[in-house]
C-alpha atoms as a PDB file:
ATOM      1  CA  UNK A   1     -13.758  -2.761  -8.381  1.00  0.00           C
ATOM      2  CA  UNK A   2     -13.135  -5.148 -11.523  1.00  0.00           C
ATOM      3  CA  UNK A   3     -15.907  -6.254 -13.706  1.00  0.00           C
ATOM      4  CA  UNK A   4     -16.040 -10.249 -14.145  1.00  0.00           C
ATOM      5  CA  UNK A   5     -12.014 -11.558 -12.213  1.00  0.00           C
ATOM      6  CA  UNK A   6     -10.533 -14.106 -13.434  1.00  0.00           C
ATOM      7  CA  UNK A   7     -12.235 -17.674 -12.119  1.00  0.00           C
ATOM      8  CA  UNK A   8     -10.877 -21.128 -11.486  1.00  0.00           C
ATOM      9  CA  UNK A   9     -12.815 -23.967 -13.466  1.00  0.00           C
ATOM     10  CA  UNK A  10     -14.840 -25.011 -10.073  1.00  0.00           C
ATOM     11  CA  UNK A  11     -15.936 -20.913  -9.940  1.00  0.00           C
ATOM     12  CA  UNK A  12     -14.044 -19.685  -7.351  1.00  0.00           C
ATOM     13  CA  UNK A  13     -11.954 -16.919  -7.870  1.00  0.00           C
ATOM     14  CA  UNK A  14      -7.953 -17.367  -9.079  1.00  0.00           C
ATOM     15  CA  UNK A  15      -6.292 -15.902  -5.864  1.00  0.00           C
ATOM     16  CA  UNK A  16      -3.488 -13.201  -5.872  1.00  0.00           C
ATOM     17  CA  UNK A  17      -0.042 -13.724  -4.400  1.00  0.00           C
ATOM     18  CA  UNK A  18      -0.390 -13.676  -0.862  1.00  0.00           C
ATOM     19  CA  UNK A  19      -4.216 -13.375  -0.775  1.00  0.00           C
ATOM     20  CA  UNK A  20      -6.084 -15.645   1.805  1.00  0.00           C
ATOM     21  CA  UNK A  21      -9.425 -16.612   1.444  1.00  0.00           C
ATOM     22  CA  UNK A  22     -11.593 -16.125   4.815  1.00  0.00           C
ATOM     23  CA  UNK A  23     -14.967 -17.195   4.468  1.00  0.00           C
ATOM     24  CA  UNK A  24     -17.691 -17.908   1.417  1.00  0.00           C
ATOM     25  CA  UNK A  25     -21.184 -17.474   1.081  1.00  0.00           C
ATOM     26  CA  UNK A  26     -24.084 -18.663  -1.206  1.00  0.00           C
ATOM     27  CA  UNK A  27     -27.334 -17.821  -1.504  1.00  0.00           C
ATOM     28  CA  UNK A  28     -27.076 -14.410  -1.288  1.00  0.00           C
ATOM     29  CA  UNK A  29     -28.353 -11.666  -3.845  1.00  0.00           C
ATOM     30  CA  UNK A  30     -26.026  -9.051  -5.241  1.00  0.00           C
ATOM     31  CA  UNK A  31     -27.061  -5.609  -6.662  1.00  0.00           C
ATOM     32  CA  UNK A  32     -24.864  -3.410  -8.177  1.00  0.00           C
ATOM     33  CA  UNK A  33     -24.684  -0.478 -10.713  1.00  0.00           C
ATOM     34  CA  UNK A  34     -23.306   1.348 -13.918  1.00  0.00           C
ATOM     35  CA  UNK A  35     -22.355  -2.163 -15.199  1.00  0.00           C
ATOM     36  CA  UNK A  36     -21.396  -1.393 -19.193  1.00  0.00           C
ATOM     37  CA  UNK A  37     -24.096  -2.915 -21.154  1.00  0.00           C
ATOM     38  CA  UNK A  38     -26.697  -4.080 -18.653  1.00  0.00           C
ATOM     39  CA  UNK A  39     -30.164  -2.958 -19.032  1.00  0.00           C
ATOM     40  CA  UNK A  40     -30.068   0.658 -16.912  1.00  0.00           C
ATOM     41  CA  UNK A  41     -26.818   0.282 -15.839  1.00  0.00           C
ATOM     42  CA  UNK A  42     -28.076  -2.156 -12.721  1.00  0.00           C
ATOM     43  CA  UNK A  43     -27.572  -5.658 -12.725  1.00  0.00           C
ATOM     44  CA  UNK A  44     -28.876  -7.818  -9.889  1.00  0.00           C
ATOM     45  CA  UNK A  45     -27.914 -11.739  -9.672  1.00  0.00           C
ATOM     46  CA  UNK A  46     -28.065 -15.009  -7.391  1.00  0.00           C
ATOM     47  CA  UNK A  47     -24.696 -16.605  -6.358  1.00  0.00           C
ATOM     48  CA  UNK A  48     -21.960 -16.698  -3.747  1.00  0.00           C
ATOM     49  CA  UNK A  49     -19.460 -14.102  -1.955  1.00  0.00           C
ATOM     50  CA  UNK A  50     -16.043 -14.931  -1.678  1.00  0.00           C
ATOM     51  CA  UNK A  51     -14.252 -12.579   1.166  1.00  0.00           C
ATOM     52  CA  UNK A  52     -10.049 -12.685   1.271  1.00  0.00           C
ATOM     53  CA  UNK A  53      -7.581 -10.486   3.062  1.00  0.00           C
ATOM     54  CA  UNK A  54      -7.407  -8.574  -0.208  1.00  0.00           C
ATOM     55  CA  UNK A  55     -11.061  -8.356  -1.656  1.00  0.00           C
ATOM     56  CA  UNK A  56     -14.701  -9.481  -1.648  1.00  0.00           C
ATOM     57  CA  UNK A  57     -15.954 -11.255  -4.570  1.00  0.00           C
ATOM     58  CA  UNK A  58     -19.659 -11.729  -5.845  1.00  0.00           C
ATOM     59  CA  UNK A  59     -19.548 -14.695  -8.509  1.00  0.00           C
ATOM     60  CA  UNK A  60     -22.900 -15.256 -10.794  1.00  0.00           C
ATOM     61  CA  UNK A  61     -24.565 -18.635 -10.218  1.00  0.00           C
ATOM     62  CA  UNK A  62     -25.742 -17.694 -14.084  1.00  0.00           C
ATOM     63  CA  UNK A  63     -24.383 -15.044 -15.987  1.00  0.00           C
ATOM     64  CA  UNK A  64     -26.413 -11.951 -15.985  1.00  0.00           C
ATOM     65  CA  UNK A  65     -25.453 -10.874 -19.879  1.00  0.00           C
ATOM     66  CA  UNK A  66     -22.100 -10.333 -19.840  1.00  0.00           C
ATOM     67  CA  UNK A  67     -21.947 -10.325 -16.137  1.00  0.00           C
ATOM     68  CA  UNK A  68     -20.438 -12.907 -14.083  1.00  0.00           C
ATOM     69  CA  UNK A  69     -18.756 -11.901 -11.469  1.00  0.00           C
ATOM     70  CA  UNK A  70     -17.535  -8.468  -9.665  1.00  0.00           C
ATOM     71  CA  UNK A  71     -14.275  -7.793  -7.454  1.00  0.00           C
ATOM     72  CA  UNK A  72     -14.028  -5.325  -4.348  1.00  0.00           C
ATOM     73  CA  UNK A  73     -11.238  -4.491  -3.156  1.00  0.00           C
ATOM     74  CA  UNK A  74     -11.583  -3.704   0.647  1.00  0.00           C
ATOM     75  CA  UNK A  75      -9.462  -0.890   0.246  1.00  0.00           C
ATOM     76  CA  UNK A  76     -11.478   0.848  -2.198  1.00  0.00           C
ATOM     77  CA  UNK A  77     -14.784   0.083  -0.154  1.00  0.00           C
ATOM     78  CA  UNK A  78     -16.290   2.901   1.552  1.00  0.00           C
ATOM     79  CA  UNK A  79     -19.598   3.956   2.883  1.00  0.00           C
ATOM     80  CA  UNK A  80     -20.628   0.465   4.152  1.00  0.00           C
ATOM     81  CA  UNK A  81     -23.851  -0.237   6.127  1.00  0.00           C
ATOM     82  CA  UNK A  82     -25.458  -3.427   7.980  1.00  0.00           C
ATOM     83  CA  UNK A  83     -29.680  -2.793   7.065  1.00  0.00           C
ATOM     84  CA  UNK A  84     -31.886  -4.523   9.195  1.00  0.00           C
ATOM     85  CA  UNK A  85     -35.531  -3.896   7.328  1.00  0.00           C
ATOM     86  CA  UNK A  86     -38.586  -4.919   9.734  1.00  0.00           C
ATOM     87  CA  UNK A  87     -40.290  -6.854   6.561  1.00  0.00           C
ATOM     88  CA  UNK A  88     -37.379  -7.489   4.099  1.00  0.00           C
ATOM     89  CA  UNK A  89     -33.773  -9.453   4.389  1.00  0.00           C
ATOM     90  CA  UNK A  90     -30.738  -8.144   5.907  1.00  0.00           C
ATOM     91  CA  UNK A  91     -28.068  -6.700   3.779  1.00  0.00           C
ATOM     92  CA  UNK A  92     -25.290  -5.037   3.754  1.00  0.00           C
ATOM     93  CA  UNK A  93     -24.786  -1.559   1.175  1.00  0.00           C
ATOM     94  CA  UNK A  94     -21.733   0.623   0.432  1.00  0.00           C
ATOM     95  CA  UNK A  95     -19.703   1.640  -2.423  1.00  0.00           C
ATOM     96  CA  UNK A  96     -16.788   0.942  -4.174  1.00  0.00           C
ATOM     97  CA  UNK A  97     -13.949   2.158  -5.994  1.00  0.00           C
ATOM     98  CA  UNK A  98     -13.193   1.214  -9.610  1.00  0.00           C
ATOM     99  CA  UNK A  99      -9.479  -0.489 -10.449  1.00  0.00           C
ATOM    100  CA  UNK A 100      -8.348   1.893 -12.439  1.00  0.00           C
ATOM    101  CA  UNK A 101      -5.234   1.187 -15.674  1.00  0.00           C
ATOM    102  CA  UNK A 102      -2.059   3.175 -15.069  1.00  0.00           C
ATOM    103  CA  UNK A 103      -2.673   4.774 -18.117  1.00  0.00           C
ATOM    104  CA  UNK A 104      -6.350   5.911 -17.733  1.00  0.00           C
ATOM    105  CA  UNK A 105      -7.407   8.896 -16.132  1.00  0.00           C
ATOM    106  CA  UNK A 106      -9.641   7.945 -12.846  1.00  0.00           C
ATOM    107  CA  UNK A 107     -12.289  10.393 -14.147  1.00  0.00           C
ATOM    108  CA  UNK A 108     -13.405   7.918 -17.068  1.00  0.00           C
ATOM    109  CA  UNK A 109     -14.585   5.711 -14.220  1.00  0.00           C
ATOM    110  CA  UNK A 110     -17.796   5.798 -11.647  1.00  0.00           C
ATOM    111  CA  UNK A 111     -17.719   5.031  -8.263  1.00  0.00           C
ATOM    112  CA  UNK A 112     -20.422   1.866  -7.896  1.00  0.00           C
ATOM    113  CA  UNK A 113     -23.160   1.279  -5.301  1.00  0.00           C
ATOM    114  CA  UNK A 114     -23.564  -2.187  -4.387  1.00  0.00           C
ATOM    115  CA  UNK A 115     -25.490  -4.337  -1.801  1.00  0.00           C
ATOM    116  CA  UNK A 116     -25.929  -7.815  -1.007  1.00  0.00           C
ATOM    117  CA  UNK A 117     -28.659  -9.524   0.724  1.00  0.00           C
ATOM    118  CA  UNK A 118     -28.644 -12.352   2.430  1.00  0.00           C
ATOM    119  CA  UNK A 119     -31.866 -14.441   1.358  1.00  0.00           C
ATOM    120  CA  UNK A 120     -30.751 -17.558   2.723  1.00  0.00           C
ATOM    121  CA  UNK A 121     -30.416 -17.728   6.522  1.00  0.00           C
ATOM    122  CA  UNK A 122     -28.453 -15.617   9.245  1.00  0.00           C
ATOM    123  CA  UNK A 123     -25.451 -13.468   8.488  1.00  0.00           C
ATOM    124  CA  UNK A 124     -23.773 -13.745  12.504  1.00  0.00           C
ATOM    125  CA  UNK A 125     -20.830 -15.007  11.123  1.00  0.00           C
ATOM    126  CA  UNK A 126     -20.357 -13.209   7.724  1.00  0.00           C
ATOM    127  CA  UNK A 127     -21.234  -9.441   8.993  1.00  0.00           C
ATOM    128  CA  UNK A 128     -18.670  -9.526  12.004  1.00  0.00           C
ATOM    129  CA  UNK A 129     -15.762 -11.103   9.776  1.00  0.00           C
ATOM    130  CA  UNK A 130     -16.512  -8.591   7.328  1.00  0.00           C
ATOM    131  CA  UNK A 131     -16.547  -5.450   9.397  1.00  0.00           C
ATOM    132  CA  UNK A 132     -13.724  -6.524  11.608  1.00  0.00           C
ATOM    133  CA  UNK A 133     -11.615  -7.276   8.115  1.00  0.00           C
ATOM    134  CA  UNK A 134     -12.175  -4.090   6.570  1.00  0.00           C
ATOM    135  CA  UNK A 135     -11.459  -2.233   9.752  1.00  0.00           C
ATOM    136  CA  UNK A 136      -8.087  -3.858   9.973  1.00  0.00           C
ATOM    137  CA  UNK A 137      -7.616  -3.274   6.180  1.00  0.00           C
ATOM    138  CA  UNK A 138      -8.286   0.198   7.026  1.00  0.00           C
ATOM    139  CA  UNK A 139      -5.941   0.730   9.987  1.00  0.00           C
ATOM    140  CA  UNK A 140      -3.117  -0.875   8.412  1.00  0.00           C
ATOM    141  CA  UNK A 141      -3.117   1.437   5.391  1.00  0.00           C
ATOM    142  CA  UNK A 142      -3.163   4.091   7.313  1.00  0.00           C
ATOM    143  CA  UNK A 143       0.135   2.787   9.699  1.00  0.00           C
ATOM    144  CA  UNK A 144       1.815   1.846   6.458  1.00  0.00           C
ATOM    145  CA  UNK A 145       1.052   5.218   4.611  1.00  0.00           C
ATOM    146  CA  UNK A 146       0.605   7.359   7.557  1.00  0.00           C
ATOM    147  CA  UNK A 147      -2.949   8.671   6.579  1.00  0.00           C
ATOM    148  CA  UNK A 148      -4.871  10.302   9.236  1.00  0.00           C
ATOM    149  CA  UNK A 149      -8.263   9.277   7.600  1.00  0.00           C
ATOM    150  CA  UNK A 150      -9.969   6.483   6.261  1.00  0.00           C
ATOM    151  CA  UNK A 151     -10.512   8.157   2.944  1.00  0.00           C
ATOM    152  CA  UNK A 152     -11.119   6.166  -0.449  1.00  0.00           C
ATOM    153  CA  UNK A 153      -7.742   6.005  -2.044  1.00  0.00           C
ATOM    154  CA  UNK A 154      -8.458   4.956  -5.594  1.00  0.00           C
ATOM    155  CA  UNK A 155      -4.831   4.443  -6.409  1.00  0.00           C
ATOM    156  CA  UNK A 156      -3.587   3.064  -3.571  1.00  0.00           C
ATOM    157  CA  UNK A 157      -2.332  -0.540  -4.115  1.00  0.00           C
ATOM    158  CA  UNK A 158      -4.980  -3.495  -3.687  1.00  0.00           C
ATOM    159  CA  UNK A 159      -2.655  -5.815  -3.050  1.00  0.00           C
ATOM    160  CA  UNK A 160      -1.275  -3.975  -0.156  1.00  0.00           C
ATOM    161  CA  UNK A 161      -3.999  -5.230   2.342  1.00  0.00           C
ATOM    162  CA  UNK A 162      -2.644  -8.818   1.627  1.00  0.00           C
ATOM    163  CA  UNK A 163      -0.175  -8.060   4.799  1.00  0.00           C
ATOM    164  CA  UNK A 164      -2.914  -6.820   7.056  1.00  0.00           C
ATOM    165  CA  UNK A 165      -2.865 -10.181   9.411  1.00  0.00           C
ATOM    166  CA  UNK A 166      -5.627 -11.679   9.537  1.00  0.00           C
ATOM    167  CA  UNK A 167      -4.816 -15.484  11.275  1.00  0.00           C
ATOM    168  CA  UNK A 168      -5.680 -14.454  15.047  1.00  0.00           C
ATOM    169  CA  UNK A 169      -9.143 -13.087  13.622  1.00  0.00           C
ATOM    170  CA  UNK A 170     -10.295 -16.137  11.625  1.00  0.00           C
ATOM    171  CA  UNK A 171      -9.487 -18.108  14.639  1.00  0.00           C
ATOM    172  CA  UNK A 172     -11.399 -16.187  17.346  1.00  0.00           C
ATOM    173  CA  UNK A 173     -14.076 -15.610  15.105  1.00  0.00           C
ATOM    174  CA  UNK A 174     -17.679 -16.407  16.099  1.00  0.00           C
ATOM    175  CA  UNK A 175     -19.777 -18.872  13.832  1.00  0.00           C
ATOM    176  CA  UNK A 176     -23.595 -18.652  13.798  1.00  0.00           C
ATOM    177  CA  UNK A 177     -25.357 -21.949  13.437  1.00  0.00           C
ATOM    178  CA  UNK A 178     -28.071 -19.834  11.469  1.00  0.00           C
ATOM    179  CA  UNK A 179     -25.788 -18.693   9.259  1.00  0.00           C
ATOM    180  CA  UNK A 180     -24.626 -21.143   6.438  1.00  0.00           C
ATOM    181  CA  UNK A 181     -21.136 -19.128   5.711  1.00  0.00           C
ATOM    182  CA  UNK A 182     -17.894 -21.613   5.644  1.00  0.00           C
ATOM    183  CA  UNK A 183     -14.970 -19.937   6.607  1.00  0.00           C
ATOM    184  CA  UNK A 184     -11.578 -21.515   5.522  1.00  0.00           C
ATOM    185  CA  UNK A 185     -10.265 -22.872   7.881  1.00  0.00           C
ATOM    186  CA  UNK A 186      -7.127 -24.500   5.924  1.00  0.00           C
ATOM    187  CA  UNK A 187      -6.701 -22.744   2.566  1.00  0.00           C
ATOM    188  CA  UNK A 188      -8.228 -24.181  -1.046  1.00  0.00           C
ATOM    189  CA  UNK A 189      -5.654 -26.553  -2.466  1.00  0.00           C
ATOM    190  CA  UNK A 190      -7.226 -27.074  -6.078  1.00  0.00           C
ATOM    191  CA  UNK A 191      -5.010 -25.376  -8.331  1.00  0.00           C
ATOM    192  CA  UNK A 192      -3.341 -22.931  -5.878  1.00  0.00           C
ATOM    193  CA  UNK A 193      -0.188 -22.772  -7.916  1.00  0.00           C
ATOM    194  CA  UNK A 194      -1.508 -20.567 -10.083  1.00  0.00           C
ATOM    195  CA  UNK A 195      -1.372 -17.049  -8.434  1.00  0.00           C
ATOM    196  CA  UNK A 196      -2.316 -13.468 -10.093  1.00  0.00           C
ATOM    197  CA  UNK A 197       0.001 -10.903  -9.018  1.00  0.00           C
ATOM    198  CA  UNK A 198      -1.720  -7.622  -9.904  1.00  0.00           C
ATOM    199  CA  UNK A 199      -5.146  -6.396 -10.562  1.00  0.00           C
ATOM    200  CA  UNK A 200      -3.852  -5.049 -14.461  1.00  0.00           C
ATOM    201  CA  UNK A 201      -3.647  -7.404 -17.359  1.00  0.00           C
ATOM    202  CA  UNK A 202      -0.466  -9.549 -16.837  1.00  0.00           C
ATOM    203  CA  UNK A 203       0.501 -12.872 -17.346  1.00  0.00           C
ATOM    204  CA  UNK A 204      -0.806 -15.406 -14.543  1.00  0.00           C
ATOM    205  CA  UNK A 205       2.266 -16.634 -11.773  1.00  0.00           C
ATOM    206  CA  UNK A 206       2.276 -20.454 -12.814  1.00  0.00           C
ATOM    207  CA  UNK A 207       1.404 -20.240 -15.961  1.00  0.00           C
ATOM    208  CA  UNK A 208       3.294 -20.091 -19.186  1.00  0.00           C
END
């Protein structure tokens, strides 16, 4: 996880070299916790999901404090779960593992619980995508770095997932007409030159 990415001007979230954006969703309400300097250590806000080959982004329609926006790596997602309540919204729940410096010890960091319901019509086409994404995340760091088990590997390379291919699934993949998720279909064009190349404080590829 990384507290509040780096945005474009129009919101969306400055993509990494390599990254492809797969599908975004508003109107959906994210909870997540031990957020530095929110009341309790929860914050809750309204806004929009961004999910890419790399990572799943929740971006603020208003700022919640300091909090506008919060960055998942799939890799460092574990424990996720589709809920189905009888009298309450569907969600999805899990945790995530924090981006950690090179030079900070993983133990000054918490693991964070997050969900996201979806408040605004179906999710048939954004729970699928998701699932099958992560799953072929999963499998591909475990081919690459021959792990026998889909453990959380906080210091494991993001980035890596960006070769996980994902063009034959965003093709096949099934759209609900109740669900009001857009998935890209040709990638954003609006300033793509500029390109972050790691999740640690660097310069930004394209700019000087």
């Amino acid at each position: 996880m990384a507290l509040n990415p780096q945005l474009l001007p129009i919101g969306m979230p400055m993509a990494f070299t390599n990254e492809m954006f797969v599908l975004v969703r508003n109107g959906v309400e994210f909870e997540v916790d031990k957020i530095p300097g929110s009341q309790g250590g929860c914050v809750k806000a309204w806004g929009t999901i961004y999910l890419s080959n790399i990572r799943m982004v929740f971006v603020a329609s208003c700022p919640v404090g300091d909090f506008f926006a919060f960055d998942m790596p799939l890799l460092y997602v574990h424990g996720e779960k589709f809920n189905q309540p009888i009298f309450q919204c569907n969600s999805i729940s899990g945790q995530v593992e924090p981006v950690v410096p090179e030079n900070e010890h993983r133990a000054l960091y918490s693991t964070h619980t997050f969900k996201i319901l979806f408040k605004e019509g179906g999710c048939g086409t954004f729970v699928p995508l998701f699932f099958n994404l992560i799953s072929s995340v999963r499998r591909y760091n475990q081919q690459v770095n021959h792990e026998p088990e889909p453990e959380p590997q906080p210091r494991v390379d993001p980035l890596q997932a960006a070769q996980t291919p994902v063009d034959e699934m965003m093709r096949h993949a099934y759209v609900d007409p109740n669900d009001p998720t857009k998935i890209f279909l040709q990638q954003p064009t609006t300033e793509s030159e500029l390109r972050r190349r790691t999740y640690q404080s660097q310069p930004v590829e394209g700019w000087l």
